[in-house]
Protein backbone atom coordinates (compact mmCIF):
# COMPACT_ATOMS: atom_id res chain seq x y z
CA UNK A 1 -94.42 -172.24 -76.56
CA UNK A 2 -97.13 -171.27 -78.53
CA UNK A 3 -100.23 -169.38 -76.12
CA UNK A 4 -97.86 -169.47 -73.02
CA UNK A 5 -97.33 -166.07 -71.08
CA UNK A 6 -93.37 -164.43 -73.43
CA UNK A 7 -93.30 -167.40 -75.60
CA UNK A 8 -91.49 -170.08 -72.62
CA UNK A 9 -92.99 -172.62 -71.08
CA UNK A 10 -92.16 -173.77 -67.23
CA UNK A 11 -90.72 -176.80 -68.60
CA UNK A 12 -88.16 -175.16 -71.37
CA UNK A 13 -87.45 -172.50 -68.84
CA UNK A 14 -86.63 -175.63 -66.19
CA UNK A 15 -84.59 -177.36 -68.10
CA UNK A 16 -82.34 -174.00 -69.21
CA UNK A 17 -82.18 -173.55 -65.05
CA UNK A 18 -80.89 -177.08 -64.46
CA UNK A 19 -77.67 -177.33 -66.85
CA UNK A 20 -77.10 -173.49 -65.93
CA UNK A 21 -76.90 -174.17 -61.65
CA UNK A 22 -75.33 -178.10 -62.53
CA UNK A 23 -72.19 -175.32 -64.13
CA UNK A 24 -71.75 -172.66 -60.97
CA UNK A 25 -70.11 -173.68 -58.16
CA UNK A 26 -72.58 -171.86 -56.03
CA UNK A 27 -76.71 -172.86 -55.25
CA UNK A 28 -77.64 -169.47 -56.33
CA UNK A 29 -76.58 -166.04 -57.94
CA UNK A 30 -77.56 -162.65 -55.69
CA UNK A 31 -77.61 -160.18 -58.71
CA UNK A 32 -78.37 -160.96 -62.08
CA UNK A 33 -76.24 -158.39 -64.43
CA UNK A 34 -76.93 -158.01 -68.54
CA UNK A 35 -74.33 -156.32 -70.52
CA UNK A 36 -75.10 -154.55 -73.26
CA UNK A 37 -73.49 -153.12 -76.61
CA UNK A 38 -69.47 -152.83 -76.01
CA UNK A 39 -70.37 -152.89 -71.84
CA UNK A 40 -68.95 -156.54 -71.30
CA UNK A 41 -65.98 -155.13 -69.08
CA UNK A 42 -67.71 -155.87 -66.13
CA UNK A 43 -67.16 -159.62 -66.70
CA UNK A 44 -63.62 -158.89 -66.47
CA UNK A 45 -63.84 -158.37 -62.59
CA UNK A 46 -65.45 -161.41 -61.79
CA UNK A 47 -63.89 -163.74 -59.88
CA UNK A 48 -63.71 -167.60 -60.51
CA UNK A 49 -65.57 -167.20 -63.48
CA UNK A 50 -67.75 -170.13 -64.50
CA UNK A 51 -68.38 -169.40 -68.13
CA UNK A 52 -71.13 -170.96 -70.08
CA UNK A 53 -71.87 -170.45 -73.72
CA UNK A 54 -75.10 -169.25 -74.67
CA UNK A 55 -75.60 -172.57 -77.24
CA UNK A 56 -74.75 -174.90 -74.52
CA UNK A 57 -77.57 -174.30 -72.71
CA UNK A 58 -80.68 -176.05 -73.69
CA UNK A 59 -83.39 -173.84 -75.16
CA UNK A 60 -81.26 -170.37 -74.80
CA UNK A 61 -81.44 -168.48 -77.58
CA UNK A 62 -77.70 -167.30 -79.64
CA UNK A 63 -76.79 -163.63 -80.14
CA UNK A 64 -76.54 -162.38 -83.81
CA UNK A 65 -75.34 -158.95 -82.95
CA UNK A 66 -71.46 -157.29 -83.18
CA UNK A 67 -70.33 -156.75 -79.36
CA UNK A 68 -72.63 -158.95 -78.02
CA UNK A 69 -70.73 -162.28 -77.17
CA UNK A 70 -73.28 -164.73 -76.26
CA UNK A 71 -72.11 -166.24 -72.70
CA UNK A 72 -73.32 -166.19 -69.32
CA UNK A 73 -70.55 -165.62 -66.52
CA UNK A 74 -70.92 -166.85 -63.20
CA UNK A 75 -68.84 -166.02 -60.32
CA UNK A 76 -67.91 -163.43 -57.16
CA UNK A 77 -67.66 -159.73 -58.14
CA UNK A 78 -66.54 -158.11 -54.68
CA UNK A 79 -68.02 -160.46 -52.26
CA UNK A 80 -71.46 -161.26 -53.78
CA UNK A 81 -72.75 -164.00 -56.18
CA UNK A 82 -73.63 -162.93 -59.94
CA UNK A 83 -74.56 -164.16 -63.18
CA UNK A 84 -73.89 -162.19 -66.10
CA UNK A 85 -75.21 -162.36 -69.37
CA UNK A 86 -72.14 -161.16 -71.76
CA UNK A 87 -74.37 -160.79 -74.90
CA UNK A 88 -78.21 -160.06 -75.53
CA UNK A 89 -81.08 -160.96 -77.69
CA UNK A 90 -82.72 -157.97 -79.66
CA UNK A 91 -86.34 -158.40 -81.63
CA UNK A 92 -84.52 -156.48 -84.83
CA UNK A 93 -82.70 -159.92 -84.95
CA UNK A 94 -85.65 -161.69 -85.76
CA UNK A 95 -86.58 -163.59 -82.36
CA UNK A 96 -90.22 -163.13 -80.96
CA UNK A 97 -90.53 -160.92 -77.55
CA UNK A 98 -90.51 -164.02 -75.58
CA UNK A 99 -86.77 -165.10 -76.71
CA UNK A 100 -86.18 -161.80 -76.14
CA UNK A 101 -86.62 -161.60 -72.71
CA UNK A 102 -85.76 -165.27 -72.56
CA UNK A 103 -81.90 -164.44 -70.64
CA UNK A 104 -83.51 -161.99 -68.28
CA UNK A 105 -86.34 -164.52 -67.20
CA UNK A 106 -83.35 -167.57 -66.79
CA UNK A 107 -81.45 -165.06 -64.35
CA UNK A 108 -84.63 -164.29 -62.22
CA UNK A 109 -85.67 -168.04 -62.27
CA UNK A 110 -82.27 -168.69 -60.74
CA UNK A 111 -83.07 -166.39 -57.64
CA UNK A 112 -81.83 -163.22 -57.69
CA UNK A 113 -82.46 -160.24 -55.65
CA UNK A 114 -81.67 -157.94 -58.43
CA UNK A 115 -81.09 -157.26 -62.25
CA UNK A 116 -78.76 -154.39 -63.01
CA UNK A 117 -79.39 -154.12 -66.74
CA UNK A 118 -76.91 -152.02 -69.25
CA UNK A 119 -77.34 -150.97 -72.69
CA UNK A 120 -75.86 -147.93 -75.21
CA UNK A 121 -78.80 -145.55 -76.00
CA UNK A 122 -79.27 -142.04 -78.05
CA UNK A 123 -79.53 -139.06 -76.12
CA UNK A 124 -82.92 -136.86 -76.97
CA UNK A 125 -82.23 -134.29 -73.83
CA UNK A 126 -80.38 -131.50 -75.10
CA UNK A 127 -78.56 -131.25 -72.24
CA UNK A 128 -76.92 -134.42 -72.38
CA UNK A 129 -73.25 -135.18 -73.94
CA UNK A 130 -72.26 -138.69 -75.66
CA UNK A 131 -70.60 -140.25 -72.89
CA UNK A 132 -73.13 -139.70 -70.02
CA UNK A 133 -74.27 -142.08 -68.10
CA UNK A 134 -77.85 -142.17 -67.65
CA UNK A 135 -79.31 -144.24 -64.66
CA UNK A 136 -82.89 -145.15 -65.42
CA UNK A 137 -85.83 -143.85 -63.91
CA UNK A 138 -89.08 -145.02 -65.57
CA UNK A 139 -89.57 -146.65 -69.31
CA UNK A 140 -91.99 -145.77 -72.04
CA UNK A 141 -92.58 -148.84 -74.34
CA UNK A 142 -93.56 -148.93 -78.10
CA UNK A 143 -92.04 -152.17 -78.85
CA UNK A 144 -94.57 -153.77 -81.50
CA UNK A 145 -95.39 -157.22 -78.97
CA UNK A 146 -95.51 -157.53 -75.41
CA UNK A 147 -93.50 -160.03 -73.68
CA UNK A 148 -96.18 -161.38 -71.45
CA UNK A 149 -99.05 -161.37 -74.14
CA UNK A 150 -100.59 -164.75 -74.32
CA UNK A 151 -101.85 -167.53 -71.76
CA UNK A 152 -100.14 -167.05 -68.20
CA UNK A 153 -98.29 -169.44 -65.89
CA UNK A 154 -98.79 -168.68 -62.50
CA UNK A 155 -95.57 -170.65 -61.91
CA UNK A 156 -93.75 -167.93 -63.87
CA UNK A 157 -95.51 -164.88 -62.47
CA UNK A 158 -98.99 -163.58 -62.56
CA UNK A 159 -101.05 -162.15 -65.09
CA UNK A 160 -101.51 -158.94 -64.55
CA UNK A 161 -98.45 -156.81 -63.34
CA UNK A 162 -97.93 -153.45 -61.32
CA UNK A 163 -95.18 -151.74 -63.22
CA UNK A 164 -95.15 -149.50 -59.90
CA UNK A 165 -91.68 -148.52 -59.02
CA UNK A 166 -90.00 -150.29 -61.95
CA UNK A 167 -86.59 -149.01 -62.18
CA UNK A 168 -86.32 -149.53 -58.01
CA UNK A 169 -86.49 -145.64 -56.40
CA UNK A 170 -84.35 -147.17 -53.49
CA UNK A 171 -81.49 -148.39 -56.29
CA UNK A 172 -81.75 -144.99 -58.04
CA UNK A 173 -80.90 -143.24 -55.42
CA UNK A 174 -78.34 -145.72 -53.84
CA UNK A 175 -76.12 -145.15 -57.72
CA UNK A 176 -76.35 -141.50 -57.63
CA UNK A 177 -75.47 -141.52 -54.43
CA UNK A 178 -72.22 -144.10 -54.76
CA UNK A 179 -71.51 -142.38 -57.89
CA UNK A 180 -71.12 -139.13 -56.55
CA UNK A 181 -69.04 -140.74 -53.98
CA UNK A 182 -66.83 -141.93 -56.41
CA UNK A 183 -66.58 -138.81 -58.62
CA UNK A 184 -68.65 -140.20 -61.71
CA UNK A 185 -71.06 -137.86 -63.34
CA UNK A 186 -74.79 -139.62 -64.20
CA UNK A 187 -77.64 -138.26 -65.16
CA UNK A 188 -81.44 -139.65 -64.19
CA UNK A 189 -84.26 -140.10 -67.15
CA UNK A 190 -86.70 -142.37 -68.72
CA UNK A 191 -85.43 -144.65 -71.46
CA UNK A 192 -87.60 -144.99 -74.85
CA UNK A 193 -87.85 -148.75 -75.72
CA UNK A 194 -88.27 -149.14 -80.15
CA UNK A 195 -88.01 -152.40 -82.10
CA UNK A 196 -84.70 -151.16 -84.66
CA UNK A 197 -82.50 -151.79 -86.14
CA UNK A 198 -82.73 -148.43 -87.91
CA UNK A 199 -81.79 -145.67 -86.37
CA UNK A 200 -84.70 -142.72 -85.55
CA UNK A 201 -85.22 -140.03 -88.26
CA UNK A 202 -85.32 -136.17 -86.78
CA UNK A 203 -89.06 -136.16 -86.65
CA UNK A 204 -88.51 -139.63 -84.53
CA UNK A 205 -86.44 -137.93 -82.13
CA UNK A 206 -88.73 -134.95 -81.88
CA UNK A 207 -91.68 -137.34 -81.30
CA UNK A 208 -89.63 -138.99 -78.25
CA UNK A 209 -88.56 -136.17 -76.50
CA UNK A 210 -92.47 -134.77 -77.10
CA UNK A 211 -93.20 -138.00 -75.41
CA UNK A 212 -91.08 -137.58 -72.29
CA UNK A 213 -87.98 -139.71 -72.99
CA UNK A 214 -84.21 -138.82 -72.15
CA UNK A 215 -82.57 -141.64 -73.89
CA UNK A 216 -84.22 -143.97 -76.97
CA UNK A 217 -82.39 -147.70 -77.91
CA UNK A 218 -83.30 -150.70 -78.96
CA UNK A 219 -83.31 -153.20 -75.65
CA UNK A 220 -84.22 -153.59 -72.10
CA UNK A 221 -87.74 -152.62 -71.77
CA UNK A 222 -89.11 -156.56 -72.68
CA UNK A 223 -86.34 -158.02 -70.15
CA UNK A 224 -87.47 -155.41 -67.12
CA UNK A 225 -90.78 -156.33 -68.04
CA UNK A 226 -90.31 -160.16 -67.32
CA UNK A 227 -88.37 -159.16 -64.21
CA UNK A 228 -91.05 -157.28 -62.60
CA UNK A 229 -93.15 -159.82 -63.45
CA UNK A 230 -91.19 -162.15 -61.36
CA UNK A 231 -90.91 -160.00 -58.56
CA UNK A 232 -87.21 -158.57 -59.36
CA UNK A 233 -85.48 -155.37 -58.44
CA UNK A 234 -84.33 -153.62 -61.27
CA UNK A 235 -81.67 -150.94 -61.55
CA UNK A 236 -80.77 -149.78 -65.52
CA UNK A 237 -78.38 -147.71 -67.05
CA UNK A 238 -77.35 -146.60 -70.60
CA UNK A 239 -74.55 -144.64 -71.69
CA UNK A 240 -75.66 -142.02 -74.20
CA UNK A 241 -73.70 -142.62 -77.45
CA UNK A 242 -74.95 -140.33 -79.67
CA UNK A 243 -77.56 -137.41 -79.61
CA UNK A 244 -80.53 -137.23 -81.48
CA UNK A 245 -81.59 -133.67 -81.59
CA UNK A 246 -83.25 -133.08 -84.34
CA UNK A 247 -82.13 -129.75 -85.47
CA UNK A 248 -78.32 -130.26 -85.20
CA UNK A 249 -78.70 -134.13 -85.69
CA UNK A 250 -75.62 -136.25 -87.09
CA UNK A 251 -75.11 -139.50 -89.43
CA UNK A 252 -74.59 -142.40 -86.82
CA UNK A 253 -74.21 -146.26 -87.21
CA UNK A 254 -73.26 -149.29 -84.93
CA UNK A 255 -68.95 -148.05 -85.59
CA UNK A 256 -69.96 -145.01 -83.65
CA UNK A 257 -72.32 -146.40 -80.95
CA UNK A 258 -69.70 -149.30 -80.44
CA UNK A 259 -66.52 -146.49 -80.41
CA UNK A 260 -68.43 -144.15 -77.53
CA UNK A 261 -69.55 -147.40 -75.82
CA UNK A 262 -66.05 -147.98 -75.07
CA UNK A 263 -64.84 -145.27 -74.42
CA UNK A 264 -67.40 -144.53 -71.77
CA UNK A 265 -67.27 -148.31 -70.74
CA UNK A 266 -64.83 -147.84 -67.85
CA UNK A 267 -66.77 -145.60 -65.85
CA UNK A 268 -69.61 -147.48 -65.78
CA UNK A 269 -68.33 -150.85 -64.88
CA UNK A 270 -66.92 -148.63 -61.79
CA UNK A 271 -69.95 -147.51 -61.33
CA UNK A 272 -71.26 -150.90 -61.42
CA UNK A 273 -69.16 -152.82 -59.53
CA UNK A 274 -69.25 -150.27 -56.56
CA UNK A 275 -72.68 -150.81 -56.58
CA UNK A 276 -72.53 -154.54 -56.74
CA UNK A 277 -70.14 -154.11 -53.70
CA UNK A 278 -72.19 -152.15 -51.29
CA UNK A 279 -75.43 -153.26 -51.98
């Protein structure tokens, strides 16, 4: 609503909560997961799936985007309760910051303990290779509107919030440390968070990695935001699909992000559903 802290009001945000917890068969979820661009194979592992269409449930915005299927999953993935949003909202698409991070605040509202949030993101780090997997350390944000500009609800979360330890240092090191278990090679950097949909020029890129980013992309900063804000955990990862160096830089569009999306998709929802499991 108009003045309220992201654009969603207690009530909307109540009502959204209500027809998604009358759907599960369970009181409450124990990890919230978001799946981004061509990363839905996750969903695939979950057991008893409850699905739920995005446009079913009252006040939740619809995905616009290719790869992004617009459902939330709800179910056991080995032994714990999750809800998983197969599909994500993206300010490029026209929606204000607050519908945004409108899937990301539903899945904290319903009580998790943590959001483990995915998305496809260019590589600025010359020593990373399209296909990496990049777990998330820290977040520099240039999105053009903040998700929690505007009047606050206390109800929601409070006004002013410590972005202290906002990819969790305790998950960060729990996935590098079940990855190397497992054989799969990650890297660790801080994600760049711009409003799209085009692509960065070469002086972009330059700028970014000038900055201190590893990884630039178009999601996930306004949805850790509200989950901070709540009080979540967070753990993120991207898989690098292309590289943006600017001196030996490439034509790219969504065929190519999509294409080294999947093909790196496998090893992450490994990655991810080990973690889910020992956590």
């Amino acid at each position: 609503m108009e003045g309220s802290g992201v654009n969603i009001d207690f009530e909307s945000l109540s009502q959204s909560k209500k027809a998604v917890l009358e759907s599960l068969n369970f009181e409450k979820p124990d990890i919230g997961i978001i799946l981004g661009s061509g990363l839905g194979g996750v969903a695939d592992e979950i057991e008893k799936p409850v699905k739920i269409l995005y446009k079913d449930i009252p006040n939740f915005p619809v995905s616009t985007v290719k790869g992004h299927e617009g459902m939330l999953i709800g179910g056991e993935l080995k032994g714990k309760k999750v809800c998983a949003m197969k599909g994500r909202f993206h300010y490029y698409e026209g929606y204000n910051i607050g519908k945004v991070s409108y899937g990301a605040q539903l899945l904290c509202s319903l009580g998790i303990d943590t959001l483990i949030v995915s998305n496809a993101a260019g590589g600025v780090n010359p020593e990373f290779e399209r296909g990496d997997i990049m777990i998330i350390t820290d977040h520099i944000n240039f999105f053009p509107e903040h998700p929690l500009r505007g009047k606050n609800d206390e109800r929601l979360g409070p006004r002013f919030v410590d972005m202290y330890n906002v990819y969790d240092r305790g998950l960060v090191k729990f996935t590098e440390d079940i990855a190397l278990e497992d054989g799969i090679k990650v890297r660790k950097g801080v994600y760049f968070g711009l409003q799209g949909p085009t692509f960065e020029t070469a002086a972009e890129y330059r700028m970014i990695r000038i900055l201190g980013a590893d990884a630039v992309g178009m999601s996930t900063v306004p949805e850790v935001i509200v989950a901070r804000w709540t009080g979540t955990k967070v753990l993120g990862l991207s898989i690098i699909t292309d590289l943006g160096l600017p001196d030996t830089l490439e034509p790219v569009n969504q065929e190519v992000v999509l294409k080294a999306a999947g093909e790196a998709a496998p090893k992450l929802s490994r990655l991810v559903v080990k973690v889910v499991e020992n956590l």
